[in-house]
PDB file of N, CA and C in Angstrom:
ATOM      1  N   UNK A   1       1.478   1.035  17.516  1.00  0.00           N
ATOM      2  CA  UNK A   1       0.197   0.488  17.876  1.00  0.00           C
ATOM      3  C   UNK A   1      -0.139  -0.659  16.930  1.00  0.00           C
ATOM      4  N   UNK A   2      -0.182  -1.594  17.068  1.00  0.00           N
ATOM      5  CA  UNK A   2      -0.730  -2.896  16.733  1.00  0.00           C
ATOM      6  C   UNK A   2      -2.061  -3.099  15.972  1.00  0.00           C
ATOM      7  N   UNK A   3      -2.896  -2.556  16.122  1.00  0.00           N
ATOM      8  CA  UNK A   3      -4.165  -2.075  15.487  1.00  0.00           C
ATOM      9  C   UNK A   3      -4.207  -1.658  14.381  1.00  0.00           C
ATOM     10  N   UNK A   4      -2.860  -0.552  13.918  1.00  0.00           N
ATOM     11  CA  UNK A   4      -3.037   0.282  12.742  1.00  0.00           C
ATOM     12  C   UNK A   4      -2.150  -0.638  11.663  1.00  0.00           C
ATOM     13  N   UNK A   5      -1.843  -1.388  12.645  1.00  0.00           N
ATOM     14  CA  UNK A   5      -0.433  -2.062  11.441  1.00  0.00           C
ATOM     15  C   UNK A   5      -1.062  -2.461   9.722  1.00  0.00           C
ATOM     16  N   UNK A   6      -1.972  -2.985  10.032  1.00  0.00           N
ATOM     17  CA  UNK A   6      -2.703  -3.463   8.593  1.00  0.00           C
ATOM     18  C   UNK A   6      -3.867  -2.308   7.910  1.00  0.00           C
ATOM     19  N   UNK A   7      -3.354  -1.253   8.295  1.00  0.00           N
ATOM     20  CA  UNK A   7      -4.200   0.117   7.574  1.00  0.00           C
ATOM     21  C   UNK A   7      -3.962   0.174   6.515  1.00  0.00           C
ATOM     22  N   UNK A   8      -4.986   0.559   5.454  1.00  0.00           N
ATOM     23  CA  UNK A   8      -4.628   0.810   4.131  1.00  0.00           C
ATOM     24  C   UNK A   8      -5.561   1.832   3.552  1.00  0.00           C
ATOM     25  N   UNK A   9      -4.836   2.731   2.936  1.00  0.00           N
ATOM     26  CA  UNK A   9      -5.503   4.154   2.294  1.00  0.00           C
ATOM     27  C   UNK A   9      -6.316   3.566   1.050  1.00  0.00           C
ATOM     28  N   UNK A  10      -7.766   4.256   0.985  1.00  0.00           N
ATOM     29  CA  UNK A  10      -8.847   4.142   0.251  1.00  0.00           C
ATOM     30  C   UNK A  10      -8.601   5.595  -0.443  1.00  0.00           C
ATOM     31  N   UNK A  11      -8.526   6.633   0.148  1.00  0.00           N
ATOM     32  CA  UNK A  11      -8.476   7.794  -0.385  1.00  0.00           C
ATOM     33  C   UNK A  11      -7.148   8.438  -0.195  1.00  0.00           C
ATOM     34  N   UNK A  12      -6.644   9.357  -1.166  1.00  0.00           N
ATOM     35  CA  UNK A  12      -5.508  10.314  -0.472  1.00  0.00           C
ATOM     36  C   UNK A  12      -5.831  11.204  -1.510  1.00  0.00           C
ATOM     37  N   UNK A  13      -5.408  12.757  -0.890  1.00  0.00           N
ATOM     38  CA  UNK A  13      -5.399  14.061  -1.903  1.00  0.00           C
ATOM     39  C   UNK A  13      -3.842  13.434  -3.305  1.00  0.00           C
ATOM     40  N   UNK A  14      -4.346  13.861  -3.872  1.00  0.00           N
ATOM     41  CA  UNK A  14      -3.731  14.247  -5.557  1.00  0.00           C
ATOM     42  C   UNK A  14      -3.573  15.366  -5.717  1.00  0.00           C
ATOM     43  N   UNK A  15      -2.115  15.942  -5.741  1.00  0.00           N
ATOM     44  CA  UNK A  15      -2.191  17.437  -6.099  1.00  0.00           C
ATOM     45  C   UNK A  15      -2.284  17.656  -7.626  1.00  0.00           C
ATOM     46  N   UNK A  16      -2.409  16.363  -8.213  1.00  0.00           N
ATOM     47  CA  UNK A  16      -2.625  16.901 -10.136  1.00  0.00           C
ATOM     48  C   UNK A  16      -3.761  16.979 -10.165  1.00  0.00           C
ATOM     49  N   UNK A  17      -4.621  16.299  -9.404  1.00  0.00           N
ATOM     50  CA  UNK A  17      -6.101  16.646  -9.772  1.00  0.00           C
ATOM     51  C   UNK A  17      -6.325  17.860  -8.670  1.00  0.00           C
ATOM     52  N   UNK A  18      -5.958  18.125  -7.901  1.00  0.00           N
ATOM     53  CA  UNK A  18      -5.955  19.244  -6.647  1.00  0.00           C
ATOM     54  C   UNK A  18      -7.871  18.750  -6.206  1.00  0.00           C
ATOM     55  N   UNK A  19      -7.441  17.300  -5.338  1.00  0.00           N
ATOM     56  CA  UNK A  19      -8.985  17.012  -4.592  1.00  0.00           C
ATOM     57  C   UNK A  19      -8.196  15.995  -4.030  1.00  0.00           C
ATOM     58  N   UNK A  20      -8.999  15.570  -3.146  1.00  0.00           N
ATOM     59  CA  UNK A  20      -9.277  14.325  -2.595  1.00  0.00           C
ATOM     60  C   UNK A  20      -9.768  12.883  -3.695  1.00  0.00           C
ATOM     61  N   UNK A  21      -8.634  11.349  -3.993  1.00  0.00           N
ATOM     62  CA  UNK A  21      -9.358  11.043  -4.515  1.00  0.00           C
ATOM     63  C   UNK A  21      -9.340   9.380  -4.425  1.00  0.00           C
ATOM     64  N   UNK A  22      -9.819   8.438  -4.617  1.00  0.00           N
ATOM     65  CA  UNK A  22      -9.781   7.190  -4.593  1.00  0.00           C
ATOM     66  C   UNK A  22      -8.690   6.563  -4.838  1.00  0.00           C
ATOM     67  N   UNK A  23      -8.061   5.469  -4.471  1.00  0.00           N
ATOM     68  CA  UNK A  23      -6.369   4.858  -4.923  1.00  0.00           C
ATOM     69  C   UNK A  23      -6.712   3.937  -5.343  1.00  0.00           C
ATOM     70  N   UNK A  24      -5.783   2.947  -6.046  1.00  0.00           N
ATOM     71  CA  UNK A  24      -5.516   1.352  -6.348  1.00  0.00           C
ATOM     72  C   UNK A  24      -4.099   1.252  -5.819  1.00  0.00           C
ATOM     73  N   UNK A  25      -4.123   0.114  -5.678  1.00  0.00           N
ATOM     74  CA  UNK A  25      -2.529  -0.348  -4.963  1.00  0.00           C
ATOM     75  C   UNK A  25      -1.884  -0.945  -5.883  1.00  0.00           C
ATOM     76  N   UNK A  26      -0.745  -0.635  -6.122  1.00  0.00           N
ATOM     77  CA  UNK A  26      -0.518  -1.649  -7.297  1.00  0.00           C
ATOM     78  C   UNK A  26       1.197  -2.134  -6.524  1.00  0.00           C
ATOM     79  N   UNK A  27       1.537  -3.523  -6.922  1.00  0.00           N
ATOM     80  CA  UNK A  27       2.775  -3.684  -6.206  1.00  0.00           C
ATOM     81  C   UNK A  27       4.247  -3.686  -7.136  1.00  0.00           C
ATOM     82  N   UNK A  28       4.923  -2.623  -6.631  1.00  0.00           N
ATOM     83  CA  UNK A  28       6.361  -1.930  -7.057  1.00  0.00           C
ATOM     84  C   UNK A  28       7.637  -3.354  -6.697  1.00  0.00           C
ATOM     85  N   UNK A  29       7.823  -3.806  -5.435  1.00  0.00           N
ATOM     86  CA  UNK A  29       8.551  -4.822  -5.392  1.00  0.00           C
ATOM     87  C   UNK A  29       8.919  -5.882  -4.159  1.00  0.00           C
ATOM     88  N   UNK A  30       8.788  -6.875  -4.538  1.00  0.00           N
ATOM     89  CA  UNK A  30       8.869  -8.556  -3.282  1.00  0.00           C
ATOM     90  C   UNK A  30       9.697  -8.026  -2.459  1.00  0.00           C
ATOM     91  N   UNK A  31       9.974  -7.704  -1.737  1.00  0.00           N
ATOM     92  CA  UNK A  31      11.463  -8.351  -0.763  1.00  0.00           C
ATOM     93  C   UNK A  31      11.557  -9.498  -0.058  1.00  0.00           C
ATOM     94  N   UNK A  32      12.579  -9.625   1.142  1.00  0.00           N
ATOM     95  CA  UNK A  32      12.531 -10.327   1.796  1.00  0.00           C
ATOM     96  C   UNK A  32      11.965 -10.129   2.809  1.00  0.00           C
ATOM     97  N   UNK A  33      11.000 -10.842   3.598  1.00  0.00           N
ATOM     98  CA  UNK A  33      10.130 -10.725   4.148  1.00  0.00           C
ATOM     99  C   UNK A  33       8.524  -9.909   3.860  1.00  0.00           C
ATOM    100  N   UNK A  34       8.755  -9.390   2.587  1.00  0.00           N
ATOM    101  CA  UNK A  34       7.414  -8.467   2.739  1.00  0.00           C
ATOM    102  C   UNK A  34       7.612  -8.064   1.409  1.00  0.00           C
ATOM    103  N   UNK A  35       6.588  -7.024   0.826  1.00  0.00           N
ATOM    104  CA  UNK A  35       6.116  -6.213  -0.549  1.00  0.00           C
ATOM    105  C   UNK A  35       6.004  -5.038  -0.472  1.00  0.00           C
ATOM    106  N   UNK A  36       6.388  -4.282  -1.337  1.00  0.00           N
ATOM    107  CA  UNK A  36       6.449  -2.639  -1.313  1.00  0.00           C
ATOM    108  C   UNK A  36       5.159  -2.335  -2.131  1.00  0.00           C
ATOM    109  N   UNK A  37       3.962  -1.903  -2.294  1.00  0.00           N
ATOM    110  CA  UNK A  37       2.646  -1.547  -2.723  1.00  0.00           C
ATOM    111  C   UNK A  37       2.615   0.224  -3.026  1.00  0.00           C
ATOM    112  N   UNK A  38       2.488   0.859  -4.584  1.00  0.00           N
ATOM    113  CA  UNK A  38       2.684   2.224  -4.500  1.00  0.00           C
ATOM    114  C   UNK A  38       1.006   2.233  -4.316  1.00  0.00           C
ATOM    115  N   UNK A  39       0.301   3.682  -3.899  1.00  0.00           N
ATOM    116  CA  UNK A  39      -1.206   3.802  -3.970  1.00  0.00           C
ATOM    117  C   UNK A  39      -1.157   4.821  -5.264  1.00  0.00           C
ATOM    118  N   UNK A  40      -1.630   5.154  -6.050  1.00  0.00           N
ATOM    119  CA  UNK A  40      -1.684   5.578  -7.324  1.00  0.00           C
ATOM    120  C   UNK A  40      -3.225   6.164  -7.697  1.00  0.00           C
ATOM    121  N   UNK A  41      -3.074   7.385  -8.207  1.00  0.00           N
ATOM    122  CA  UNK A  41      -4.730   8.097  -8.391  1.00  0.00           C
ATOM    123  C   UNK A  41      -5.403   7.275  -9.204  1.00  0.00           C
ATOM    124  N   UNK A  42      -6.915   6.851  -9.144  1.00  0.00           N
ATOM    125  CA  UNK A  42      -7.812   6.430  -9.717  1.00  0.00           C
ATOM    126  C   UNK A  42      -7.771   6.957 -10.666  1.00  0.00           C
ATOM    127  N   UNK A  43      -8.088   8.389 -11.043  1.00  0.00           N
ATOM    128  CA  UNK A  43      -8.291   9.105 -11.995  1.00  0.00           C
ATOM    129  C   UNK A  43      -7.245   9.463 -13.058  1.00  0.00           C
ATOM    130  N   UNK A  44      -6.094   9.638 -12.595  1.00  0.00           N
ATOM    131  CA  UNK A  44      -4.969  10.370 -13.551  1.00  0.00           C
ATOM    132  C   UNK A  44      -3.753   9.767 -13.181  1.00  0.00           C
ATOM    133  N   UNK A  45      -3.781   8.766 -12.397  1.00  0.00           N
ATOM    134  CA  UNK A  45      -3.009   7.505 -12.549  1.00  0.00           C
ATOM    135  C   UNK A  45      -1.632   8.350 -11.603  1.00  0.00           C
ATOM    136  N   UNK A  46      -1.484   9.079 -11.263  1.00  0.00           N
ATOM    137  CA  UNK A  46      -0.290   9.543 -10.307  1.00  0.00           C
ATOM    138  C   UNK A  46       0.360   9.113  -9.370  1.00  0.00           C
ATOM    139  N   UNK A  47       1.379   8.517  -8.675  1.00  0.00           N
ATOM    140  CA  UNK A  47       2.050   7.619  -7.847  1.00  0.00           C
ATOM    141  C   UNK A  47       2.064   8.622  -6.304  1.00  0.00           C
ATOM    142  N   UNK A  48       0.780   8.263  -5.613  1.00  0.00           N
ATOM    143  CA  UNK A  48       0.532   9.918  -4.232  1.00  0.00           C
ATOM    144  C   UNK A  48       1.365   8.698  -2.739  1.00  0.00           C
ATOM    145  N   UNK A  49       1.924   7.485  -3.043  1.00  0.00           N
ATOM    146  CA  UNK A  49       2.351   7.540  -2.069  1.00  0.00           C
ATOM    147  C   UNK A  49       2.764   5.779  -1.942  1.00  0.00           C
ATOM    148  N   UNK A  50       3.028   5.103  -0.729  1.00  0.00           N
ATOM    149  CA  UNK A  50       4.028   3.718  -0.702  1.00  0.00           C
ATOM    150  C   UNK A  50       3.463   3.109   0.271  1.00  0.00           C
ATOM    151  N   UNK A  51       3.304   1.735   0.382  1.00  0.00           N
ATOM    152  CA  UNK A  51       3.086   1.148   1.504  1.00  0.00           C
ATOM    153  C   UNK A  51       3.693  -0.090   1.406  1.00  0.00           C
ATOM    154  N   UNK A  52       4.350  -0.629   2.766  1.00  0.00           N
ATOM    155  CA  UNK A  52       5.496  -1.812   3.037  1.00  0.00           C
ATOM    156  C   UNK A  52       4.731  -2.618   3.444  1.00  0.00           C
ATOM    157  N   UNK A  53       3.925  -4.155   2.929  1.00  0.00           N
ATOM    158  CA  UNK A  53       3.301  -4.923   3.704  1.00  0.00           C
ATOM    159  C   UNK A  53       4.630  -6.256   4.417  1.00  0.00           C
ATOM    160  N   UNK A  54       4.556  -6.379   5.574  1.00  0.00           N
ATOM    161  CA  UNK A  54       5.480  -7.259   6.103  1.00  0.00           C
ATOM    162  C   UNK A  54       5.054  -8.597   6.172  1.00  0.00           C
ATOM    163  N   UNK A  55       5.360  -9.563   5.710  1.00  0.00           N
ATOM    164  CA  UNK A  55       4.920 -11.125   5.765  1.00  0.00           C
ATOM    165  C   UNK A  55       5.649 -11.865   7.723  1.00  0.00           C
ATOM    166  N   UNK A  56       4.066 -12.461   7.854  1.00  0.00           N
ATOM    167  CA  UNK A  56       4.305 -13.101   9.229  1.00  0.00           C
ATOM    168  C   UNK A  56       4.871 -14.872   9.162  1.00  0.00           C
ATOM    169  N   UNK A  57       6.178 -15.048   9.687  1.00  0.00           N
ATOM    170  CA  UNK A  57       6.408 -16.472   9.596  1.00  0.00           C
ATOM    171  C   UNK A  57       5.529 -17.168  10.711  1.00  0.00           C
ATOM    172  N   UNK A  58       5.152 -17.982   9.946  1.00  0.00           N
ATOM    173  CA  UNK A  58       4.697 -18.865  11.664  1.00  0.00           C
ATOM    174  C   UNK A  58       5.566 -20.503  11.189  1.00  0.00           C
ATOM    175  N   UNK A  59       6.536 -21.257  11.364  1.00  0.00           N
ATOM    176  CA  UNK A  59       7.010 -22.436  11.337  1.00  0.00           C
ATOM    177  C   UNK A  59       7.571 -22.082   9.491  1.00  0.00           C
ATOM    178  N   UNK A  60       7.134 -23.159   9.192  1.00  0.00           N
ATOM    179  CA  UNK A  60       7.588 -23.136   7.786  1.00  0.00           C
ATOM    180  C   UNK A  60       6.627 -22.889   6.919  1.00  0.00           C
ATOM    181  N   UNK A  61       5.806 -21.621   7.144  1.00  0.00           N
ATOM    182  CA  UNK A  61       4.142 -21.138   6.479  1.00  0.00           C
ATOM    183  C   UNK A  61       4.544 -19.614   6.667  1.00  0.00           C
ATOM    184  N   UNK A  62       4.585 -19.073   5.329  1.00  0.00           N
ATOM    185  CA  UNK A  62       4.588 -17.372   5.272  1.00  0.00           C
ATOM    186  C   UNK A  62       3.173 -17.053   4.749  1.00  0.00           C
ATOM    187  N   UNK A  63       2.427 -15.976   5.550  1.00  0.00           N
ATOM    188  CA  UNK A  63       1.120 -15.547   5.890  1.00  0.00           C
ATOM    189  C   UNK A  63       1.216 -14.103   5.736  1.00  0.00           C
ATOM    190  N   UNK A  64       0.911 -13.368   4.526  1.00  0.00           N
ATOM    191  CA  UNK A  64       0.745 -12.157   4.519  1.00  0.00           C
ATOM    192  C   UNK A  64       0.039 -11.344   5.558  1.00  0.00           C
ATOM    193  N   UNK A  65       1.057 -10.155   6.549  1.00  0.00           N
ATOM    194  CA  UNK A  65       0.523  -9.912   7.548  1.00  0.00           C
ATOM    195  C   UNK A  65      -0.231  -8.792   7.019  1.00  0.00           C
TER     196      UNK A  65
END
């Protein structure tokens, strides 16, 4: 679905803190075409999960999709 493609987690459970809790994104590594982003606990700094952002070419202009 096309819609969800640019979703990004605000919250995810932490099982070190055992709750629900706020993330920061921080980015792990460039590739080609796109960036690997870990989400990481606010609180106790824990690595709860990954996200792949894919870059859109349009001509000779790369546009973070």
């Amino acid at each position: 679905m096309k819609q969800f493609e640019s979703l990004r987690a605000t919250e995810l459970y932490c099982p070190k803190c055992k709750s629900l809790k706020r993330v920061n994104e921080k980015l792990l590594l460039i590739i080609p075409g796109g960036e690997i982003k870990a989400y990481t606990c606010e609180r106790c700094g824990e690595t709860l999960g990954t996200h792949q952002e894919n870059y859109i070419q349009q001509g000779n202009i790369v546009i973070p999709g």
